[in-house]
ModelCIF file with pLDDT and N, C-alpha, C, O atoms, coordinates in Angstrom:
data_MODEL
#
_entry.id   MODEL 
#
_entity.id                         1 
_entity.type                       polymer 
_entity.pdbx_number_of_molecules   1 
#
_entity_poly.entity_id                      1 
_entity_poly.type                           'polypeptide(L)' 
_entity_poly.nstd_linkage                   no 
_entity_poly.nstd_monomer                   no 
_entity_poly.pdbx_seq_one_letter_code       
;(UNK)(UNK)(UNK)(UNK)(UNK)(UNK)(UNK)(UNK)(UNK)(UNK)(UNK)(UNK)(UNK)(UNK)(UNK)(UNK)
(UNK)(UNK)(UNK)(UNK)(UNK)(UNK)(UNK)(UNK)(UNK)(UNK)(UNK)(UNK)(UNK)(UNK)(UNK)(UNK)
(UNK)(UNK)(UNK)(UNK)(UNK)(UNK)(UNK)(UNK)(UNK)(UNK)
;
_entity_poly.pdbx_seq_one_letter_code_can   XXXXXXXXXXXXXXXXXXXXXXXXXXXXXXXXXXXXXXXXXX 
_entity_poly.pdbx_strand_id                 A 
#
loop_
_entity_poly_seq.entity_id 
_entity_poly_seq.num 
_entity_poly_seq.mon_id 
_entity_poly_seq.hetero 
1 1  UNK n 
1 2  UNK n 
1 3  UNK n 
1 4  UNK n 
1 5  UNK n 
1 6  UNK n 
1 7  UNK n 
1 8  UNK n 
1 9  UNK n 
1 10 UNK n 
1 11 UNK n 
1 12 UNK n 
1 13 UNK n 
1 14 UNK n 
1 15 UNK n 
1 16 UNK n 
1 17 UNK n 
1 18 UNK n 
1 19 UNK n 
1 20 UNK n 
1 21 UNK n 
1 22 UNK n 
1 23 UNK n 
1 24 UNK n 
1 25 UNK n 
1 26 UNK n 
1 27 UNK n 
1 28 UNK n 
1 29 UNK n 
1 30 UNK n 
1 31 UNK n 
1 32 UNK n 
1 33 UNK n 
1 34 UNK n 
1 35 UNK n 
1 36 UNK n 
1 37 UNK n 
1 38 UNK n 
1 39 UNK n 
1 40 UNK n 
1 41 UNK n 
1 42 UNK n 
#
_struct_asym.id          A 
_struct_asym.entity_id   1 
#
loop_
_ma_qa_metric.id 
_ma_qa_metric.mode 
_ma_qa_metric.name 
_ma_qa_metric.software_group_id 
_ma_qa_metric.type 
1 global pLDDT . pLDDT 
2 local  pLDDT . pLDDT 
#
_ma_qa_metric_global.metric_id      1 
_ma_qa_metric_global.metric_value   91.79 
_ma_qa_metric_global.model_id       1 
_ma_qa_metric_global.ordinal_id     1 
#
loop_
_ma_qa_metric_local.label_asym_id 
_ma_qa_metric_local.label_comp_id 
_ma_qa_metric_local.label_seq_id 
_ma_qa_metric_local.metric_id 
_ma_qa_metric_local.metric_value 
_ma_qa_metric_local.model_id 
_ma_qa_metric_local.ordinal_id 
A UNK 1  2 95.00 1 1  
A UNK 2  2 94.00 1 2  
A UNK 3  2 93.00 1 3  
A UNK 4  2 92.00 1 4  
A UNK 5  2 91.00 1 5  
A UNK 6  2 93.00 1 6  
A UNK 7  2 96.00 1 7  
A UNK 8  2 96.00 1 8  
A UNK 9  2 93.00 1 9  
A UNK 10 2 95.00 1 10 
A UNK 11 2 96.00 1 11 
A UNK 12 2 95.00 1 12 
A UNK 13 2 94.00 1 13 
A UNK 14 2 96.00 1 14 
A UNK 15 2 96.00 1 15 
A UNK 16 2 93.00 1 16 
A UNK 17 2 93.00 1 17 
A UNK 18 2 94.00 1 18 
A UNK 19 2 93.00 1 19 
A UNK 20 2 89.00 1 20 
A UNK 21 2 90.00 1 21 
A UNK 22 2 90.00 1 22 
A UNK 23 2 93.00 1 23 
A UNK 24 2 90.00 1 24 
A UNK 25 2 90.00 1 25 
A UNK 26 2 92.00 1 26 
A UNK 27 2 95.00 1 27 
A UNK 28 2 95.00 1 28 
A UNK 29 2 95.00 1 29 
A UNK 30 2 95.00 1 30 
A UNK 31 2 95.00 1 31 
A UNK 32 2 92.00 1 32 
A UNK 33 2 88.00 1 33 
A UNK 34 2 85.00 1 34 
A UNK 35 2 82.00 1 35 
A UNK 36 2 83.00 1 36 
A UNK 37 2 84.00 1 37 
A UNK 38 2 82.00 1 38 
A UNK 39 2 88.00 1 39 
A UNK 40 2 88.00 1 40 
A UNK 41 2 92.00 1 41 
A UNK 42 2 94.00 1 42 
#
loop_
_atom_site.group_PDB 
_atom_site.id 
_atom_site.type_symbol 
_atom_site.label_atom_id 
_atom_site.label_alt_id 
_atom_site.label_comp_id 
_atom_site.label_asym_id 
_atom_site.label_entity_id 
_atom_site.label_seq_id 
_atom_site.pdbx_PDB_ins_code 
_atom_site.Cartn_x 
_atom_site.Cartn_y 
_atom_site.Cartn_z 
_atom_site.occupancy 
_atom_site.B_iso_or_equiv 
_atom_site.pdbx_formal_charge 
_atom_site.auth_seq_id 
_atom_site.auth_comp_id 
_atom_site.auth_asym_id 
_atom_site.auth_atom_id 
_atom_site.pdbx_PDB_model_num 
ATOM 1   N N  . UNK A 1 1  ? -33.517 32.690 34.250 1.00 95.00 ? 1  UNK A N  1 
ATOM 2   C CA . UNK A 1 1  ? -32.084 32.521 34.018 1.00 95.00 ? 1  UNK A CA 1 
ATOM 3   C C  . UNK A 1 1  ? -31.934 31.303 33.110 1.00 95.00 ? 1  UNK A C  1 
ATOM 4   O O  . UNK A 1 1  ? -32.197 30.152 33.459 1.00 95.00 ? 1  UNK A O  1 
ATOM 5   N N  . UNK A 1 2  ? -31.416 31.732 31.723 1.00 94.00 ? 2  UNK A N  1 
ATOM 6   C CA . UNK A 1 2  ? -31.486 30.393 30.758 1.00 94.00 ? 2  UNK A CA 1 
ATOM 7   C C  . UNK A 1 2  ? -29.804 29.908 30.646 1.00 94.00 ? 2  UNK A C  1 
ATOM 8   O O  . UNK A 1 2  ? -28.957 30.767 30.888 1.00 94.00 ? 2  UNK A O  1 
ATOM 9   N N  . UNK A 1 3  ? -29.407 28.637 30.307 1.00 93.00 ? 3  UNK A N  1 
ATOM 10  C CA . UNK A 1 3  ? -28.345 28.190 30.091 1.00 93.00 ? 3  UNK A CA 1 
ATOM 11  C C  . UNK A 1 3  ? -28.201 27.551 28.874 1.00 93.00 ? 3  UNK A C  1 
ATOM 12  O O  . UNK A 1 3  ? -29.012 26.643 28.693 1.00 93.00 ? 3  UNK A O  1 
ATOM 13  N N  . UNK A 1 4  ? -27.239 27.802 27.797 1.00 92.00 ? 4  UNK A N  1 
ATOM 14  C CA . UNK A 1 4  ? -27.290 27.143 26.871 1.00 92.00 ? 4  UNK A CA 1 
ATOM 15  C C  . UNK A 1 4  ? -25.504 26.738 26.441 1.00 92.00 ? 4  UNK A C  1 
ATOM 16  O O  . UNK A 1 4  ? -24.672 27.372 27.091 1.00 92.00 ? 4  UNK A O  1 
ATOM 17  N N  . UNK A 1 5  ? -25.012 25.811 25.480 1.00 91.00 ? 5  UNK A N  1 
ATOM 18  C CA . UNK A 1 5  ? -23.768 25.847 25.504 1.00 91.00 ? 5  UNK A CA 1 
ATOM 19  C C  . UNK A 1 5  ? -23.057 26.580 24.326 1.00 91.00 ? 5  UNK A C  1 
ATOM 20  O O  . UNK A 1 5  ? -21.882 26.947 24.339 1.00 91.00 ? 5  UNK A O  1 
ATOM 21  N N  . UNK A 1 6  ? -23.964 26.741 23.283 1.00 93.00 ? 6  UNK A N  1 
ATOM 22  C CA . UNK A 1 6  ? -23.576 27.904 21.986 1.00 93.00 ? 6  UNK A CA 1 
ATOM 23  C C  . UNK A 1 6  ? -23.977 29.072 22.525 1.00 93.00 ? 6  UNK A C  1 
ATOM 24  O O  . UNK A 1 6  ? -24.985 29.532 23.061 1.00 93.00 ? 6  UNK A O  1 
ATOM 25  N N  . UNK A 1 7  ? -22.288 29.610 22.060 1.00 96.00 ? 7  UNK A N  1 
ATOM 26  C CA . UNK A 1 7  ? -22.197 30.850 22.231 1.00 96.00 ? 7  UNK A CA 1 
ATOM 27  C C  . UNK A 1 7  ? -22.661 32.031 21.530 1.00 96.00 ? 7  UNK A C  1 
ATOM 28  O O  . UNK A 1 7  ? -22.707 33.107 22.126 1.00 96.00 ? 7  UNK A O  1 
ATOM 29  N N  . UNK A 1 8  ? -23.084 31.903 20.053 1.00 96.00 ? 8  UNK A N  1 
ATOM 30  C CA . UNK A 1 8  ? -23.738 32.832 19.343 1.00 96.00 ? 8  UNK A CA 1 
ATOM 31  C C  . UNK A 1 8  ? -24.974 32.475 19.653 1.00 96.00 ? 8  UNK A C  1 
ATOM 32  O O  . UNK A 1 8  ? -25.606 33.407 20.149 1.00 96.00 ? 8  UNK A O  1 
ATOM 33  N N  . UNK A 1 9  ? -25.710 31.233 19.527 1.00 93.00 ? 9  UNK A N  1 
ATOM 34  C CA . UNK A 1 9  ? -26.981 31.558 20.217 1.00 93.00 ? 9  UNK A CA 1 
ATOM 35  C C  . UNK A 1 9  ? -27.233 32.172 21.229 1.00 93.00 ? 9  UNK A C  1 
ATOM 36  O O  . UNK A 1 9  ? -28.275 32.808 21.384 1.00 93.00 ? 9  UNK A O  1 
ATOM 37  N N  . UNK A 1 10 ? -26.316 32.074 22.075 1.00 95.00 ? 10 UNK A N  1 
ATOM 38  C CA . UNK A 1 10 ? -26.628 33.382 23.620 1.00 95.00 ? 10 UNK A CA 1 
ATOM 39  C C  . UNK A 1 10 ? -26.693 34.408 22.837 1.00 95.00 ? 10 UNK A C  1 
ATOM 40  O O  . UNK A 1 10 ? -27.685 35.062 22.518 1.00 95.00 ? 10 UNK A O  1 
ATOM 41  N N  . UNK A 1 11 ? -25.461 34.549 22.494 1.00 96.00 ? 11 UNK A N  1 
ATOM 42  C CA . UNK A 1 11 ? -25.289 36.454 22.151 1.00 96.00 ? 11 UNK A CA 1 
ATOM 43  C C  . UNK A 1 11 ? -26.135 36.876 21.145 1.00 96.00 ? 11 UNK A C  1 
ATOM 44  O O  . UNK A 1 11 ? -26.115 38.105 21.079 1.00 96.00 ? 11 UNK A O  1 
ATOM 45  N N  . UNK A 1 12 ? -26.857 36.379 20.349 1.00 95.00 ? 12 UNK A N  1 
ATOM 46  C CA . UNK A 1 12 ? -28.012 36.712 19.634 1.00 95.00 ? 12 UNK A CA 1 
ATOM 47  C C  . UNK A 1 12 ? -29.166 36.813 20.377 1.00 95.00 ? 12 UNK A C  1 
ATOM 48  O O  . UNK A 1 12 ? -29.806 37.864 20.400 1.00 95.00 ? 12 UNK A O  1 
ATOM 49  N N  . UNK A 1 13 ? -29.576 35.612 21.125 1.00 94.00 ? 13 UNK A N  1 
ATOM 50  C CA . UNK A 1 13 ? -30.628 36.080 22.190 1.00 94.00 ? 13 UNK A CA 1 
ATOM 51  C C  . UNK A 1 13 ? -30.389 37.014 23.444 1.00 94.00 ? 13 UNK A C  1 
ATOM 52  O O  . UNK A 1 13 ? -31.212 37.261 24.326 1.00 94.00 ? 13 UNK A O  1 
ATOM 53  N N  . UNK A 1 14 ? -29.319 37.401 23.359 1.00 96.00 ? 14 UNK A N  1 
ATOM 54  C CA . UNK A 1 14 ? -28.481 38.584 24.224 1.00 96.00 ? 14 UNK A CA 1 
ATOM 55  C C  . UNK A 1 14 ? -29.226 40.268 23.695 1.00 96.00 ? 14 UNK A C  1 
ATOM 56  O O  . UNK A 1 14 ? -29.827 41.057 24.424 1.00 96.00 ? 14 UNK A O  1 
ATOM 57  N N  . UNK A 1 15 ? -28.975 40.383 22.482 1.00 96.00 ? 15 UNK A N  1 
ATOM 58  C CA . UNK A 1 15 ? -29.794 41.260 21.763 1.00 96.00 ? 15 UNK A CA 1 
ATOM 59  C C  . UNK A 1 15 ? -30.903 41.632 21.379 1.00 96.00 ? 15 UNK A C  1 
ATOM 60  O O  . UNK A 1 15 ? -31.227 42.768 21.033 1.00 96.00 ? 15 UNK A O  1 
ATOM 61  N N  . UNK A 1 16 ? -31.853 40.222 21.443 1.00 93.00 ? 16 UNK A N  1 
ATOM 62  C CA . UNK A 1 16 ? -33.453 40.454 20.761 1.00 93.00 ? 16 UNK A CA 1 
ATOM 63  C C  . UNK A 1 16 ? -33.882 40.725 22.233 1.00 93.00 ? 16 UNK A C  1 
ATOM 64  O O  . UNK A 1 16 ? -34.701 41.602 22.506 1.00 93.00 ? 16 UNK A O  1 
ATOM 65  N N  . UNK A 1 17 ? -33.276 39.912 23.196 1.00 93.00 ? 17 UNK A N  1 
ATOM 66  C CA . UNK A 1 17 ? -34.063 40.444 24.901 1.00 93.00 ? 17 UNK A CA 1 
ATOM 67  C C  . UNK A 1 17 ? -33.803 41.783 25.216 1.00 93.00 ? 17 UNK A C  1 
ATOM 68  O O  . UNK A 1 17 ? -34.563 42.391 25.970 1.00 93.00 ? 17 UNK A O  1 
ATOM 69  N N  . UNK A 1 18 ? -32.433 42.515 24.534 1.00 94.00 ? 18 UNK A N  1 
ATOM 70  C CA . UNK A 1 18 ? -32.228 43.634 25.009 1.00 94.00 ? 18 UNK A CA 1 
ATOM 71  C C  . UNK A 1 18 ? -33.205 44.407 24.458 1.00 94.00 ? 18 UNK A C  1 
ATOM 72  O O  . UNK A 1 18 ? -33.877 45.120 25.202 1.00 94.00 ? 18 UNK A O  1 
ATOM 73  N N  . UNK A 1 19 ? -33.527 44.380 22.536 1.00 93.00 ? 19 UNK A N  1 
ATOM 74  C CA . UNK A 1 19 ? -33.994 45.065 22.289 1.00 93.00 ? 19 UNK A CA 1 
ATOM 75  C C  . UNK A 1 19 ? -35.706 45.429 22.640 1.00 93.00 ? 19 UNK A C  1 
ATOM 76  O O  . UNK A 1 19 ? -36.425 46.398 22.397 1.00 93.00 ? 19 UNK A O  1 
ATOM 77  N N  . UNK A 1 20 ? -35.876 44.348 23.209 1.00 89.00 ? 20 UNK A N  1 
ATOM 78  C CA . UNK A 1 20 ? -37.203 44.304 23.553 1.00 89.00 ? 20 UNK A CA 1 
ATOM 79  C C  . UNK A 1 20 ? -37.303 44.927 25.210 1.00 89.00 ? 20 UNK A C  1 
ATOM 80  O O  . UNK A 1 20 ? -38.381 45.249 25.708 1.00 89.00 ? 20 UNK A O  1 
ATOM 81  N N  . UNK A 1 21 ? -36.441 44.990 25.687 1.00 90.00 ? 21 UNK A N  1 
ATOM 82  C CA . UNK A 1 21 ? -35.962 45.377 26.970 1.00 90.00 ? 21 UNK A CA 1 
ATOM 83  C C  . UNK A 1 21 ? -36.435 44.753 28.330 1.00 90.00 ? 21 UNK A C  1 
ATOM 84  O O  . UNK A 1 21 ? -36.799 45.325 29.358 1.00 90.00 ? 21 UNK A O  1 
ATOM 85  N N  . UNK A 1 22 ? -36.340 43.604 28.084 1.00 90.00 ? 22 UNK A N  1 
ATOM 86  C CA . UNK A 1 22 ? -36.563 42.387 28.981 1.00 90.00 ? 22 UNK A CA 1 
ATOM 87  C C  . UNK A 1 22 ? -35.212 41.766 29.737 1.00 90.00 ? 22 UNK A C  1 
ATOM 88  O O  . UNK A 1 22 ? -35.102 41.107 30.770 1.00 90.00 ? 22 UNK A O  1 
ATOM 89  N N  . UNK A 1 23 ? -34.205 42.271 28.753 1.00 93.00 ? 23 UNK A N  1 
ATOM 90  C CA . UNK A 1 23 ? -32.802 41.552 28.996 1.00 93.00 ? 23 UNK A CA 1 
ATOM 91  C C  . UNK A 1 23 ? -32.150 42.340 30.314 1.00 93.00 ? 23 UNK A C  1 
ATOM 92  O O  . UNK A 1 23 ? -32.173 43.566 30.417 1.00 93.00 ? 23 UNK A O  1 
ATOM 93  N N  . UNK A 1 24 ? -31.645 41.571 31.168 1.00 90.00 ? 24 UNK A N  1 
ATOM 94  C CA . UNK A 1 24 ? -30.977 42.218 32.757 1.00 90.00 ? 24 UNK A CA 1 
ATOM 95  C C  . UNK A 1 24 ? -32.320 42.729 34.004 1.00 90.00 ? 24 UNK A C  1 
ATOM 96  O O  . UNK A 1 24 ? -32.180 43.072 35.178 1.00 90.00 ? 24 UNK A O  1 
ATOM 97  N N  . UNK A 1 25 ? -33.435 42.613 33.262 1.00 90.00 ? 25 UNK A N  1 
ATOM 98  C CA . UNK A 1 25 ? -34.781 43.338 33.779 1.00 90.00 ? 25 UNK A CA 1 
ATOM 99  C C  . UNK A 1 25 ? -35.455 41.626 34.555 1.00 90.00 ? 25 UNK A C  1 
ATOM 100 O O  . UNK A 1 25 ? -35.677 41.208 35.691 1.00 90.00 ? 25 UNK A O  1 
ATOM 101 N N  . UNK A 1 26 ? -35.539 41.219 33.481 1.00 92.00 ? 26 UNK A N  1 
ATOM 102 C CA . UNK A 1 26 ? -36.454 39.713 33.727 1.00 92.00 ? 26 UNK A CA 1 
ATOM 103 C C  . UNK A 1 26 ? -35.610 38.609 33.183 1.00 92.00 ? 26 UNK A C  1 
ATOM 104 O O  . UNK A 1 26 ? -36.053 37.508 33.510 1.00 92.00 ? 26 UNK A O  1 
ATOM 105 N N  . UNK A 1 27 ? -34.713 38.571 32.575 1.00 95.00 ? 27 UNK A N  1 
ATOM 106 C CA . UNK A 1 27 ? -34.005 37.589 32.243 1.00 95.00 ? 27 UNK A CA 1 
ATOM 107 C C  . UNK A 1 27 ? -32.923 37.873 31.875 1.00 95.00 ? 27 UNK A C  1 
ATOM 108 O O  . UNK A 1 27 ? -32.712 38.910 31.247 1.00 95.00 ? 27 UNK A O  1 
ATOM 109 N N  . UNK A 1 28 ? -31.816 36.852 32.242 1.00 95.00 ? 28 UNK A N  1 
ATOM 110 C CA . UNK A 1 28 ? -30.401 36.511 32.135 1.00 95.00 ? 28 UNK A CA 1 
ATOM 111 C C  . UNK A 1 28 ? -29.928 35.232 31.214 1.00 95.00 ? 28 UNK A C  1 
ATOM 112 O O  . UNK A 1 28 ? -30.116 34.061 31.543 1.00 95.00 ? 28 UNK A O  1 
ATOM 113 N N  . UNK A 1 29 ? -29.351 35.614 30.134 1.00 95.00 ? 29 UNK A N  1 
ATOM 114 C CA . UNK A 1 29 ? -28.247 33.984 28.997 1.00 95.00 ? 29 UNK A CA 1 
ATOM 115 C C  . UNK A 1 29 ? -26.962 34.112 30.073 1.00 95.00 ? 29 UNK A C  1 
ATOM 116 O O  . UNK A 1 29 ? -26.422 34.982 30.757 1.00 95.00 ? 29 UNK A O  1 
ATOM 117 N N  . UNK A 1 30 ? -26.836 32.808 29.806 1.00 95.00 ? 30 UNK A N  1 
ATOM 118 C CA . UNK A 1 30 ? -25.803 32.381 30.313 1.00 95.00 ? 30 UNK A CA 1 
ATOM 119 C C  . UNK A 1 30 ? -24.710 31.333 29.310 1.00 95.00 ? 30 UNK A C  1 
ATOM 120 O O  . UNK A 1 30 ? -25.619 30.617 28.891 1.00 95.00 ? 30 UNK A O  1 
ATOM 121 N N  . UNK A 1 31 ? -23.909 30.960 28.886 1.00 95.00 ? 31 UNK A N  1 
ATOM 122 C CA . UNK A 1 31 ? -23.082 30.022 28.131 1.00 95.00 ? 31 UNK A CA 1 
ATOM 123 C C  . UNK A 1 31 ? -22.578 28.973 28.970 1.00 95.00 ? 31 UNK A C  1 
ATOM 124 O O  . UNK A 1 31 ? -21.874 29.311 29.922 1.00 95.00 ? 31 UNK A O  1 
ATOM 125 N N  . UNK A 1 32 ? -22.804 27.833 28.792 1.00 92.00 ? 32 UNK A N  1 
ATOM 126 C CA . UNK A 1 32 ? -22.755 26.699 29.892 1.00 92.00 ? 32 UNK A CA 1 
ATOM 127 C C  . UNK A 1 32 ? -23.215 25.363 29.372 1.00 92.00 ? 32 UNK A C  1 
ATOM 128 O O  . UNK A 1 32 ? -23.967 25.175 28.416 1.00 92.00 ? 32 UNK A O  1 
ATOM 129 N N  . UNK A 1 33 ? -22.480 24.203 30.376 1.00 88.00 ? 33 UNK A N  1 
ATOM 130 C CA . UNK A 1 33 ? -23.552 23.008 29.994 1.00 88.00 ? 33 UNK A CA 1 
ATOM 131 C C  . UNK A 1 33 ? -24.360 23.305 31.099 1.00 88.00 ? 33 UNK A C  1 
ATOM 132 O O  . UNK A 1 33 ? -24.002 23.964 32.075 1.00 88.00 ? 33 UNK A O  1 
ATOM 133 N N  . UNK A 1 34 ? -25.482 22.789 30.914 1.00 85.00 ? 34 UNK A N  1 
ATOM 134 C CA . UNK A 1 34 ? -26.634 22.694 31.885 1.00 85.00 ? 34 UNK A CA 1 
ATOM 135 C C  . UNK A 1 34 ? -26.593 21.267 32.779 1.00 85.00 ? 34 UNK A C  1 
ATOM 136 O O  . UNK A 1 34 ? -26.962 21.381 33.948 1.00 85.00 ? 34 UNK A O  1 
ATOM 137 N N  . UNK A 1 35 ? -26.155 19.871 32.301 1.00 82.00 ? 35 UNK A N  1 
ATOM 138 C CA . UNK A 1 35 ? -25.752 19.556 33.128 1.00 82.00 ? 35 UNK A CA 1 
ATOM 139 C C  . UNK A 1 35 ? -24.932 19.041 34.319 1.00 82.00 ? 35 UNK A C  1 
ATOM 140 O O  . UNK A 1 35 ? -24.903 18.091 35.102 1.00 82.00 ? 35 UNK A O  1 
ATOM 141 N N  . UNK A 1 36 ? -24.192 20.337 33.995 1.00 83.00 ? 36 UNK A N  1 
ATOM 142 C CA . UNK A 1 36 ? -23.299 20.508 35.460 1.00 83.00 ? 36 UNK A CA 1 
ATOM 143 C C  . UNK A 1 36 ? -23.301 22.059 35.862 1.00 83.00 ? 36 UNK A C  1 
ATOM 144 O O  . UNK A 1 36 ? -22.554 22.587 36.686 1.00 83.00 ? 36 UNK A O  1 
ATOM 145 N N  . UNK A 1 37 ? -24.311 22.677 35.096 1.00 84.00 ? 37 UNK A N  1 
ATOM 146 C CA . UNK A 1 37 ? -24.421 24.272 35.964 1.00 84.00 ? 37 UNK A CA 1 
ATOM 147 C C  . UNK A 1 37 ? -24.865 24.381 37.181 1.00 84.00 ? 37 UNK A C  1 
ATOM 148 O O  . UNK A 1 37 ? -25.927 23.872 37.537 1.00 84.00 ? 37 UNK A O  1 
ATOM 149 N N  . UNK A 1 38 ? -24.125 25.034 37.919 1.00 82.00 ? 38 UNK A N  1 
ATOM 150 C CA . UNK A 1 38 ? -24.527 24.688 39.929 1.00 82.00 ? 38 UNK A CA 1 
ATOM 151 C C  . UNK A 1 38 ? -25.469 26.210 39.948 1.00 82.00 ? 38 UNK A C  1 
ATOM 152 O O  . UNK A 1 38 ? -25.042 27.347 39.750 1.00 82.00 ? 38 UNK A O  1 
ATOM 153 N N  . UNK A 1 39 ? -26.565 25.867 40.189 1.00 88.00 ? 39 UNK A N  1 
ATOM 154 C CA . UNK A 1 39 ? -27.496 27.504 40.690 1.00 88.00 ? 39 UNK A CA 1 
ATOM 155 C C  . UNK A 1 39 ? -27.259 27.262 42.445 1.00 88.00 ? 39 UNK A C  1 
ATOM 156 O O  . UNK A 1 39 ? -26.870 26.392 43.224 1.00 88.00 ? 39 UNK A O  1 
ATOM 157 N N  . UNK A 1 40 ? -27.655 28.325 42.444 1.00 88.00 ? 40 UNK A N  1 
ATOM 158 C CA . UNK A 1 40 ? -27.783 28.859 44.311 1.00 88.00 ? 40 UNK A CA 1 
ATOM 159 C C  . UNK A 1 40 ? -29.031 27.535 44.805 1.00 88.00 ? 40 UNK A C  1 
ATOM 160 O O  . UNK A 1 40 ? -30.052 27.177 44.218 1.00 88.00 ? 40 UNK A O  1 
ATOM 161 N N  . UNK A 1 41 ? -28.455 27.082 46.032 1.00 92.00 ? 41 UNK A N  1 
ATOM 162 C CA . UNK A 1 41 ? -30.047 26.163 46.440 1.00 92.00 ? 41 UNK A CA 1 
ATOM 163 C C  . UNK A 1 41 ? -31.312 27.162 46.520 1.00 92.00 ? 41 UNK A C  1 
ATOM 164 O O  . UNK A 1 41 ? -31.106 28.366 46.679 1.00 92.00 ? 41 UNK A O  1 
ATOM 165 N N  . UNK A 1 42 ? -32.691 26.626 46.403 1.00 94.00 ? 42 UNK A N  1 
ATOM 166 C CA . UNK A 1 42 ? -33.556 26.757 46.585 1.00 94.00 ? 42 UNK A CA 1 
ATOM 167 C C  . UNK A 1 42 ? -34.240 28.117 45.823 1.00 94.00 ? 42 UNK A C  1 
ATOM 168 O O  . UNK A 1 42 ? -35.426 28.394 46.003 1.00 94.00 ? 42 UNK A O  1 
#
């Protein structure tokens, strides 16, 4: 699960994971700052 705060950089790496078909399978973009993104504990 990656976090980044540009939004076309997600949505471009939104596409090369899809096309490779890794994207929703093994990994998730997210648009965010990272530091204050809250993940689930542990």
């Amino acid at each position: 699960v990656a976090v980044d705060p540009d939004a076309e950089k997600v949505a471009r790496l939104r596409d090369r994971f899809q096309q490779a078909g890794l994207y929703g399978a093994r990994i998730a973009l997210h648009v965010g700052d990272p530091k204050s993104c809250s993940f689930p504990p542990y």
